[in-house]
N, C-alpha and C. Protein backbone atom coordinates (compact mmCIF):
# COMPACT_ATOMS: atom_id res chain seq x y z
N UNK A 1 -38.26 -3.44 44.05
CA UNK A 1 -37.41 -2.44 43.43
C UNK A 1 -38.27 -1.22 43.10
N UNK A 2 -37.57 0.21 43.29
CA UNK A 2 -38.83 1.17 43.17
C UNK A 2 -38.43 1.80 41.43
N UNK A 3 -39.30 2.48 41.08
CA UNK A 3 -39.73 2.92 40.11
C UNK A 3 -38.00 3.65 39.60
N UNK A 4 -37.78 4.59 40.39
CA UNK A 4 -36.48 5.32 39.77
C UNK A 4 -35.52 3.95 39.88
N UNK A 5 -35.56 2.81 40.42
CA UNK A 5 -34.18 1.66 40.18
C UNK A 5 -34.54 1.01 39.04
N UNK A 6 -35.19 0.99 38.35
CA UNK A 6 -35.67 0.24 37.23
C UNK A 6 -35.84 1.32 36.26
N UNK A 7 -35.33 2.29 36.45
CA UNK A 7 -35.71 3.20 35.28
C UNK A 7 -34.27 3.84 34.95
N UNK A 8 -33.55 3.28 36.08
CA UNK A 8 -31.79 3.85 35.64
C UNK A 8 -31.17 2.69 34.87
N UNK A 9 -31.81 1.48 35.36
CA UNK A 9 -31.56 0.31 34.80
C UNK A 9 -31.60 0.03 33.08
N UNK A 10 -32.63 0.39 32.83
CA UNK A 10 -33.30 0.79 31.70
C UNK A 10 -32.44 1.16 30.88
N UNK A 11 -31.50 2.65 31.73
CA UNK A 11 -31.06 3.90 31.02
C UNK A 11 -29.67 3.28 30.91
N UNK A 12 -29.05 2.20 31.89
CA UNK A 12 -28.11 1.74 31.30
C UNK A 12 -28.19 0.69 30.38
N UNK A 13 -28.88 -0.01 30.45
CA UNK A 13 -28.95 -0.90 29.13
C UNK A 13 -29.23 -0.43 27.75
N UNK A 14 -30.08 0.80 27.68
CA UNK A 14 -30.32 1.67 26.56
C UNK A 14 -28.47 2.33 25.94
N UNK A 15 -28.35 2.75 26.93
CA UNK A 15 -26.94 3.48 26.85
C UNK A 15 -25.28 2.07 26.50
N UNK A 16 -25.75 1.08 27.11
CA UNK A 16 -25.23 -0.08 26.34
C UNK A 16 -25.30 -0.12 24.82
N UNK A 17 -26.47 -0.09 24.52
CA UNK A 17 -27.03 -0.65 23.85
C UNK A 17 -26.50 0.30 22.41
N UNK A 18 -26.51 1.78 22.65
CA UNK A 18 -25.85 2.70 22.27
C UNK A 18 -24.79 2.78 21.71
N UNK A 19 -24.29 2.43 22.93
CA UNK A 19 -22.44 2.16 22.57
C UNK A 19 -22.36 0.92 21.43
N UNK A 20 -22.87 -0.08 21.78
CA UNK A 20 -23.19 -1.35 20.57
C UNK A 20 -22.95 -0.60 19.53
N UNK A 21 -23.67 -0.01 19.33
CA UNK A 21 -24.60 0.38 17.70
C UNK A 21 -23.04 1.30 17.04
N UNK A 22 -22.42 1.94 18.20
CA UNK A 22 -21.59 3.33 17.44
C UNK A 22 -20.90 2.32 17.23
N UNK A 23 -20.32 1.20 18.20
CA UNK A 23 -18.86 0.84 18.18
C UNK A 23 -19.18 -0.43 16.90
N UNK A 24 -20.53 -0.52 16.26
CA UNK A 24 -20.44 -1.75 15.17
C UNK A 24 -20.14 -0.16 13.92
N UNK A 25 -20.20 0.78 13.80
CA UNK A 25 -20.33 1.62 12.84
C UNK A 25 -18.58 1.95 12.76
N UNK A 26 -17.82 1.84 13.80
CA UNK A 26 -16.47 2.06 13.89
C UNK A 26 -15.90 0.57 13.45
N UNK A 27 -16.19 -0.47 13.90
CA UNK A 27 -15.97 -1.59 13.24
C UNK A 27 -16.07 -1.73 11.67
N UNK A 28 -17.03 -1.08 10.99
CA UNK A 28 -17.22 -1.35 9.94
C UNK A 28 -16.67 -0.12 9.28
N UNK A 29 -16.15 0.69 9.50
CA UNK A 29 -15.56 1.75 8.93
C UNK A 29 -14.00 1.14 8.77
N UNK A 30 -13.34 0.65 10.23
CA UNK A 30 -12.18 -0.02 9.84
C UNK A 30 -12.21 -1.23 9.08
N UNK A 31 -13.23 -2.04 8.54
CA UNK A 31 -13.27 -2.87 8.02
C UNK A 31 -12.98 -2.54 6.40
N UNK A 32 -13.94 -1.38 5.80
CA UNK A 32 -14.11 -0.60 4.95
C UNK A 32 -12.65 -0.37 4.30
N UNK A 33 -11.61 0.56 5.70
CA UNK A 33 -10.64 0.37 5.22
C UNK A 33 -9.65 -0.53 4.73
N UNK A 34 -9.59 -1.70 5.67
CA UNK A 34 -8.82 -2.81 5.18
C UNK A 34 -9.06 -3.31 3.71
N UNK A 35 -10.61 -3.22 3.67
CA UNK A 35 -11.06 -3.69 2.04
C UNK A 35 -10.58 -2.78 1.23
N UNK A 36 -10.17 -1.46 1.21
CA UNK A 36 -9.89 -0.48 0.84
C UNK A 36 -8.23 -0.93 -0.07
N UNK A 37 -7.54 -0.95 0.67
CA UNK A 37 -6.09 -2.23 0.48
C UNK A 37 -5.84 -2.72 0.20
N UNK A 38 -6.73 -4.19 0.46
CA UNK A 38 -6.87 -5.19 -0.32
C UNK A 38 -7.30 -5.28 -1.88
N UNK A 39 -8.14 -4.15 -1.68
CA UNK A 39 -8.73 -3.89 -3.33
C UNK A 39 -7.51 -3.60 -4.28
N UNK A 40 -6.59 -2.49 -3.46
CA UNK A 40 -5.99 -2.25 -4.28
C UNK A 40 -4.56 -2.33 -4.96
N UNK A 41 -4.25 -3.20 -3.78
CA UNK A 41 -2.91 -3.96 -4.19
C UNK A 41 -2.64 -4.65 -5.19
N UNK A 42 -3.67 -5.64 -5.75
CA UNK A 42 -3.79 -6.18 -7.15
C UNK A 42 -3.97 -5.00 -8.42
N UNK A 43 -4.37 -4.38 -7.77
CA UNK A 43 -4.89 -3.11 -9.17
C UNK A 43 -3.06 -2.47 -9.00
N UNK A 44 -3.00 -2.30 -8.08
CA UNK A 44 -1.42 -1.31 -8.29
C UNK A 44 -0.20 -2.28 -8.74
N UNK A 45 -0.15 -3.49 -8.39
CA UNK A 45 0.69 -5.06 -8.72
C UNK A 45 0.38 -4.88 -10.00
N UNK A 46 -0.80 -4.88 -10.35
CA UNK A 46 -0.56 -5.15 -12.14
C UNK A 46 -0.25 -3.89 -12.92
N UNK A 47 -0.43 -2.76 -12.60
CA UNK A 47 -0.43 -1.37 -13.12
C UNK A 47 1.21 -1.58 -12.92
N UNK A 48 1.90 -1.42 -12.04
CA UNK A 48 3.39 -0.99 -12.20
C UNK A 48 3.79 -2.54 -12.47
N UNK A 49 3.74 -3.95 -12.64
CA UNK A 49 3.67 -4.72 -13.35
C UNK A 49 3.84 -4.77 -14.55
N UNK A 50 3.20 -4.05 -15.51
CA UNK A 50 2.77 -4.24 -16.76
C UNK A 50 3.47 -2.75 -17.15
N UNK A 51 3.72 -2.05 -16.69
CA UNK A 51 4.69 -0.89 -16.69
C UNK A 51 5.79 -1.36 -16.85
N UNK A 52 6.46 -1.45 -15.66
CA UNK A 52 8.08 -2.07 -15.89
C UNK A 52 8.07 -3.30 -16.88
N UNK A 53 7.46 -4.22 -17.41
CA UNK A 53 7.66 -5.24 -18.51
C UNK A 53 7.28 -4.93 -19.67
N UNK A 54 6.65 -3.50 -20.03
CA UNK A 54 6.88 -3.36 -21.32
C UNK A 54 7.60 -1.70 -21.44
N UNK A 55 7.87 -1.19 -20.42
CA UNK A 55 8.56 -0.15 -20.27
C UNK A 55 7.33 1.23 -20.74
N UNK A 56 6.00 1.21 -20.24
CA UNK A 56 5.55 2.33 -20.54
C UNK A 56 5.12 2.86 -19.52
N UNK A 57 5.04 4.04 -19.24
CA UNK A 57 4.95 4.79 -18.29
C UNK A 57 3.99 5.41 -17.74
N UNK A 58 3.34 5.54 -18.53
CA UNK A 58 1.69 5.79 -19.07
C UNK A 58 0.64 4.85 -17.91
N UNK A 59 1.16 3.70 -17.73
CA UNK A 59 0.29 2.62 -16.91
C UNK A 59 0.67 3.06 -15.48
N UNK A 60 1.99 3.39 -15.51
CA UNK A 60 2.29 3.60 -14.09
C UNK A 60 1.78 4.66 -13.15
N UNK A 61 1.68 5.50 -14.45
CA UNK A 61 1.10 6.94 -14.00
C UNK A 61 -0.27 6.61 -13.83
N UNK A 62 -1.41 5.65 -14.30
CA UNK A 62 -2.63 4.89 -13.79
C UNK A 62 -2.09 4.32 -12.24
N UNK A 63 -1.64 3.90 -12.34
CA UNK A 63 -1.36 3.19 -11.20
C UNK A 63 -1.35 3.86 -9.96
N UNK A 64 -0.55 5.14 -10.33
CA UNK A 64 -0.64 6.40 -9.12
C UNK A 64 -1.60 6.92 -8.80
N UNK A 65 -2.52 7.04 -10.11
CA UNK A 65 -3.84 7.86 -10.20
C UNK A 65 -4.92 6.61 -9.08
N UNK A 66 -4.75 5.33 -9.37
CA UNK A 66 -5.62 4.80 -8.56
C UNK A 66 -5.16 4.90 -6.64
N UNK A 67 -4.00 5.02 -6.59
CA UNK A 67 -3.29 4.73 -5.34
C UNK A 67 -3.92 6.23 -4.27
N UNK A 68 -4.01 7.35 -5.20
CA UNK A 68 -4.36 8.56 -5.13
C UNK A 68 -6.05 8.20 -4.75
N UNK A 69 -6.68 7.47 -5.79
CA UNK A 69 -7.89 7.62 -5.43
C UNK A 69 -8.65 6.35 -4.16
N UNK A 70 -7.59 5.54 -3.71
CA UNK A 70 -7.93 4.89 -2.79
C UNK A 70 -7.57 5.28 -1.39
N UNK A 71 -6.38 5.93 -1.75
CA UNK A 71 -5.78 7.01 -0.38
C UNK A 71 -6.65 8.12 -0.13
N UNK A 72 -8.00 7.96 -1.31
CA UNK A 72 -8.58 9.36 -0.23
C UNK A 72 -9.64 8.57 -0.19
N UNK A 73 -10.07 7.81 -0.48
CA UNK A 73 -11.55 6.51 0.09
C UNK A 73 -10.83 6.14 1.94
N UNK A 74 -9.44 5.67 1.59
CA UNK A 74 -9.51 5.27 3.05
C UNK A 74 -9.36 6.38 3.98
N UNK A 75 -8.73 7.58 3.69
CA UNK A 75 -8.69 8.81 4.12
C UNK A 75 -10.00 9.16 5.02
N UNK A 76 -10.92 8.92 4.24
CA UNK A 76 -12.69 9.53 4.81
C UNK A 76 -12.76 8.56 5.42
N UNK A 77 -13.05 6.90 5.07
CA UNK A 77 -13.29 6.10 6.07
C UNK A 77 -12.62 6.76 7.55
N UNK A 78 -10.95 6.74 7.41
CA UNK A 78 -10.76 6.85 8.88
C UNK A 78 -11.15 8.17 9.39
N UNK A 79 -11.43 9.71 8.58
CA UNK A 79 -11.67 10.28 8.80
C UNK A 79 -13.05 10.41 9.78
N UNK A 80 -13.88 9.48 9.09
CA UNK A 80 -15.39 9.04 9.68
C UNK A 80 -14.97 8.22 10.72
N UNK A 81 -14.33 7.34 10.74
CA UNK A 81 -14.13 6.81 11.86
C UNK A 81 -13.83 7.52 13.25
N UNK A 82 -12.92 8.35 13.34
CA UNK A 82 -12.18 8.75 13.95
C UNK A 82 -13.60 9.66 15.01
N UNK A 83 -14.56 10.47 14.00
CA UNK A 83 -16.20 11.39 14.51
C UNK A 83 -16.42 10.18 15.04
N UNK A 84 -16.80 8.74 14.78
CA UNK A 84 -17.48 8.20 15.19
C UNK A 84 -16.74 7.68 17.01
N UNK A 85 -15.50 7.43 17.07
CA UNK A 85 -15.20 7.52 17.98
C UNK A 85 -15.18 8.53 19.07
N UNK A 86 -15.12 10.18 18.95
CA UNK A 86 -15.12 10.81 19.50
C UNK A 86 -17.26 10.90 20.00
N UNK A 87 -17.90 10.47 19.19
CA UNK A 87 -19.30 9.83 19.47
C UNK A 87 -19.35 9.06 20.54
N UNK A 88 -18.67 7.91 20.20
CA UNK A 88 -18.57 6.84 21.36
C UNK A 88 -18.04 7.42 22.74
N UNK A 89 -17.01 7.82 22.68
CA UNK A 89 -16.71 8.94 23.48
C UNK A 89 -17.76 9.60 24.49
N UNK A 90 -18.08 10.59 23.82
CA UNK A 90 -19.04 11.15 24.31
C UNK A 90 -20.28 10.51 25.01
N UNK A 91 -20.82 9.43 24.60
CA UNK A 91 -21.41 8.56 25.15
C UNK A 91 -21.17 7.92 26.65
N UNK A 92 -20.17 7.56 26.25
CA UNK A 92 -19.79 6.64 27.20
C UNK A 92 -18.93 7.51 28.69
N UNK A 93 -19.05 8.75 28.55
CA UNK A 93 -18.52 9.65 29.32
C UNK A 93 -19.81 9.77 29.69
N UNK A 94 -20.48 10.66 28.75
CA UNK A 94 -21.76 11.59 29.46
C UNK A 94 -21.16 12.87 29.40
N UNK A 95 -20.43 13.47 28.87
CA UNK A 95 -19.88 14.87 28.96
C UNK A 95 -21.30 15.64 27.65
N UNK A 96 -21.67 14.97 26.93
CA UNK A 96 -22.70 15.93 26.01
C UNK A 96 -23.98 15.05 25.74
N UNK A 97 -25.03 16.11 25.87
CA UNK A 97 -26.41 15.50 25.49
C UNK A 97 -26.79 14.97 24.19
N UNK A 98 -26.16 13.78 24.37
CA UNK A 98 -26.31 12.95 22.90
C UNK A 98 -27.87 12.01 22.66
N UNK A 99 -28.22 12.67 21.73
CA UNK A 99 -30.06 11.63 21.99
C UNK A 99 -30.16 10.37 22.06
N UNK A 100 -30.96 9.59 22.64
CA UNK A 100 -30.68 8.27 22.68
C UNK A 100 -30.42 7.69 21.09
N UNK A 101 -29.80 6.80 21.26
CA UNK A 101 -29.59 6.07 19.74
C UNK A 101 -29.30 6.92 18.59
N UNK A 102 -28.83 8.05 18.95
CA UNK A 102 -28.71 9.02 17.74
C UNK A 102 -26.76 8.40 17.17
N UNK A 103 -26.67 8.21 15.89
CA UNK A 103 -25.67 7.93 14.94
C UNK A 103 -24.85 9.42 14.68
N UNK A 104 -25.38 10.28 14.85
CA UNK A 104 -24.80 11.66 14.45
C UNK A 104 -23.94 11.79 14.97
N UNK A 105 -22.49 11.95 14.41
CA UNK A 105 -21.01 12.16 15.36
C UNK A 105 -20.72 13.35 15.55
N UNK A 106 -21.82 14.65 14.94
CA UNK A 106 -21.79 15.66 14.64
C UNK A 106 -22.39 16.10 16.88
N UNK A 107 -23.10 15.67 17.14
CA UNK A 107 -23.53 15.24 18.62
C UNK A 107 -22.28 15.47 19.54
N UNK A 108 -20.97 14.91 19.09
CA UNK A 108 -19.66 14.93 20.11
C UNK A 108 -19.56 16.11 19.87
N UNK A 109 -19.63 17.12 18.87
CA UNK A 109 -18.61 18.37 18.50
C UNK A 109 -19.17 19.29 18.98
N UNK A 110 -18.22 20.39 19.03
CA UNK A 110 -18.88 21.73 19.66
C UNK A 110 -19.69 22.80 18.75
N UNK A 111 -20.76 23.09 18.77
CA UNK A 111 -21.43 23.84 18.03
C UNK A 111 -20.47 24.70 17.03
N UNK A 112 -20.31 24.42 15.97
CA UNK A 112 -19.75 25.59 14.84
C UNK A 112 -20.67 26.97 14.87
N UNK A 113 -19.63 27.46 14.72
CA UNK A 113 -20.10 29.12 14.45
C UNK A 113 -20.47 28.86 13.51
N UNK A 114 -21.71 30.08 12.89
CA UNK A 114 -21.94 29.76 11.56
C UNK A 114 -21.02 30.87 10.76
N UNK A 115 -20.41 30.21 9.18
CA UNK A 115 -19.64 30.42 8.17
C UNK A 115 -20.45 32.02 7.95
N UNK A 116 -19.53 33.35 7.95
CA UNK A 116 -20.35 34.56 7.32
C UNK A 116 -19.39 34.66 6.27
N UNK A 117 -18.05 34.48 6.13
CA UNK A 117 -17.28 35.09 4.79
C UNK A 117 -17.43 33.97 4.08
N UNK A 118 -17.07 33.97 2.69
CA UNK A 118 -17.27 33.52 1.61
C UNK A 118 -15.94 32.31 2.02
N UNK A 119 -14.70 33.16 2.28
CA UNK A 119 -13.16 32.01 2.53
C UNK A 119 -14.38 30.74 3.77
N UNK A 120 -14.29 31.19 5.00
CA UNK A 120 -15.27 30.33 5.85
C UNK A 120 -16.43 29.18 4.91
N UNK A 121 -17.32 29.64 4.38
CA UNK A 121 -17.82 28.95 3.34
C UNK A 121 -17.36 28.01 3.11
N UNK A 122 -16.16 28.20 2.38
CA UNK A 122 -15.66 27.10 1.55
C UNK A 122 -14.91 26.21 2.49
N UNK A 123 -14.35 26.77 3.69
CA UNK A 123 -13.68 25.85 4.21
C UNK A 123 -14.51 25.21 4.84
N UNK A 124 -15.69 25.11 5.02
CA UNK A 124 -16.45 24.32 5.51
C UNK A 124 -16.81 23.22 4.82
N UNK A 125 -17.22 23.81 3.61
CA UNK A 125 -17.59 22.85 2.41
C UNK A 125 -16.43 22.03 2.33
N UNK A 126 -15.47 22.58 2.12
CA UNK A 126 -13.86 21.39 2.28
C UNK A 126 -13.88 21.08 3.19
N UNK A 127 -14.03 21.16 4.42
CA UNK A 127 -13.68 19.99 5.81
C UNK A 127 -14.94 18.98 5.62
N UNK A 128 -15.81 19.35 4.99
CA UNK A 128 -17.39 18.12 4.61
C UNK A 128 -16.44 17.19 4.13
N UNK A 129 -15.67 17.08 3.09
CA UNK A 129 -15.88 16.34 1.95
C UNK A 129 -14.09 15.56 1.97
N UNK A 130 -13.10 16.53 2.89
CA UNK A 130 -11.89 16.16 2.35
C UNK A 130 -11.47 16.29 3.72
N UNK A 131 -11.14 14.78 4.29
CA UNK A 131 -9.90 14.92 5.63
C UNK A 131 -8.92 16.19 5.70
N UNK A 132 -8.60 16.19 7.26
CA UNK A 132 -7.57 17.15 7.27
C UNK A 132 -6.39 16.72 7.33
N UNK A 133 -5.77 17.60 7.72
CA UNK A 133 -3.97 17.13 7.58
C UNK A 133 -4.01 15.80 8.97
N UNK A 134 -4.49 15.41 9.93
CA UNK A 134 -3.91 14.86 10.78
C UNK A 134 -4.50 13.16 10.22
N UNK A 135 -5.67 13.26 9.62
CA UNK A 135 -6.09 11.86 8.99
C UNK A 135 -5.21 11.46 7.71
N UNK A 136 -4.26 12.47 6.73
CA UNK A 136 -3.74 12.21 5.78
C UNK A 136 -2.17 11.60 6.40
N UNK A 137 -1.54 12.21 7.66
CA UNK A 137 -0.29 11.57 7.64
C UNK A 137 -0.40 11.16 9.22
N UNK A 138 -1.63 10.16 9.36
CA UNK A 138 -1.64 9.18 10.07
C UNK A 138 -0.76 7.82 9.87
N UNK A 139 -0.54 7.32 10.58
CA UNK A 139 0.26 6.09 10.80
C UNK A 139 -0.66 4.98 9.06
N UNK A 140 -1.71 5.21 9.31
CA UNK A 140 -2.67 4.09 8.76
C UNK A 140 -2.80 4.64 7.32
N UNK A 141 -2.52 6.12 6.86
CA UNK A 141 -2.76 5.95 5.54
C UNK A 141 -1.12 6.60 4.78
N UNK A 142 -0.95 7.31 5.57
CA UNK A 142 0.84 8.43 4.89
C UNK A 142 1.71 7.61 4.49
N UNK A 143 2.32 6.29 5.13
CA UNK A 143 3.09 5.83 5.24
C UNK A 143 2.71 4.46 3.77
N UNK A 144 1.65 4.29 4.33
CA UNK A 144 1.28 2.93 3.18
C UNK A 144 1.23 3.99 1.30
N UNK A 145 -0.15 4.71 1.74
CA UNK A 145 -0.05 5.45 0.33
C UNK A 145 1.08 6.15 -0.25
N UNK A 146 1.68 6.91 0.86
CA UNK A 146 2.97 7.69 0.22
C UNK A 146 4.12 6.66 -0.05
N UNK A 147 4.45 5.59 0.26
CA UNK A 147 5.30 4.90 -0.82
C UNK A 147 4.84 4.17 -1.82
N UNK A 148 3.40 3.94 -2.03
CA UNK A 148 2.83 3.45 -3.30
C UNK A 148 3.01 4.49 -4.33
N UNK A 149 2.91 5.95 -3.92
CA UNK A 149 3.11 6.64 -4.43
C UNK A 149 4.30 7.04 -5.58
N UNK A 150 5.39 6.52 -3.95
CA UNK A 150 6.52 7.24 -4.50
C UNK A 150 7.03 6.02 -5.41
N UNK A 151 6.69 4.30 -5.22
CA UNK A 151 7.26 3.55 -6.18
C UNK A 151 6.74 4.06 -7.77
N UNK A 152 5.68 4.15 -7.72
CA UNK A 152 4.90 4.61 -9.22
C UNK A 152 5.63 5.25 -9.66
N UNK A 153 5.77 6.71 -9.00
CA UNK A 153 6.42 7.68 -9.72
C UNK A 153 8.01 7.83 -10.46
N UNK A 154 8.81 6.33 -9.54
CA UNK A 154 9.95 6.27 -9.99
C UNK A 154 9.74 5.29 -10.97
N UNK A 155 8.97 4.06 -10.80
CA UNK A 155 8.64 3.23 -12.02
C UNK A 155 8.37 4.44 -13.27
N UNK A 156 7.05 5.32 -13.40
CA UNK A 156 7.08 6.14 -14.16
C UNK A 156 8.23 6.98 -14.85
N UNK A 157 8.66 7.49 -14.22
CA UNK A 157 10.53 8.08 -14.56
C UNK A 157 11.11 7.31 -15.16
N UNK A 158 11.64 5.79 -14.50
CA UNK A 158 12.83 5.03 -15.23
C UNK A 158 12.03 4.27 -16.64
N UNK A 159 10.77 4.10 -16.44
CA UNK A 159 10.21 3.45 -17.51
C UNK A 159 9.58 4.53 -19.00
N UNK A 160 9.37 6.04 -18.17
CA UNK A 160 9.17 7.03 -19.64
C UNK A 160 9.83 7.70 -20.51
């Protein structure tokens, strides 16, 4: 076997090996989320629970506040997930020079302009930190959070 057949060989098993690594980081991001759920179904069961049986409203409105703060934990998970797939992606195409073994999902995307106005700035700093609209009324979080939501808020109403 000559030198360049053993050295593409290489480059596919490396590039396997690659894909491994992104697609255990997407695994564990959806995992993240499921735990995400699970966590908090007991926390929201007893919050509007303990609401409607003693009629205060106060708990329920906790209850929302947590539903709120787990809908944006799983929010980023899938948000992260979602880079990490377009990673894998990229990989497994070959459409962009992704370094070997590099984790950076930032690698799939197209070079950002850099931010000169102050509005730009910030929206950058907000797309860091806070999903956009298409991760919030995804199948996987709109539908589950927004009626946890909306039970709270009517528990809250009929119970304040």
């Amino acid at each position: 076997m000559t030198q360049a057949g053993e050295r593409s060989a290489v480059d596919a098993d490396d590039r396997r090996r690659h894909l491994d690594y992104i697609q255990a980081v997407v695994a564990r991001m959806s995992t993240a989320s499921a735990a995400a759920k699970s966590w908090l179904l007991p926390v929201v069961t007893a919050a509007y629970g303990y609401a409607l049986t003693t009629g205060v409203g106060s708990v329920a409105v906790l209850g929302v506040a947590a539903v709120l703060l787990f809908g944006f934990l799983d929010a980023n998970y899938l948000r992260q997930e979602k880079a990490y797939r377009r990673l894998y992606d990229a990989v497994a195409r070959g459409t962009r020079e992704v370094p070997l073994f590099s984790l950076d999902p930032s690698h799939a995307d197209d070079p950002a302009l850099p931010a000169v106005t102050l509005r730009q700035k910030i929206q950058l700093r907000i797309g860091r930190w806070f999903p956009d609209r298409n991760v919030w009324f995804s199948w996987s979080v709109a539908p589950f959070y927004g009626s946890l939501v909306i039970i709270g808020c009517l528990i809250g109403v009929l119970t304040g």
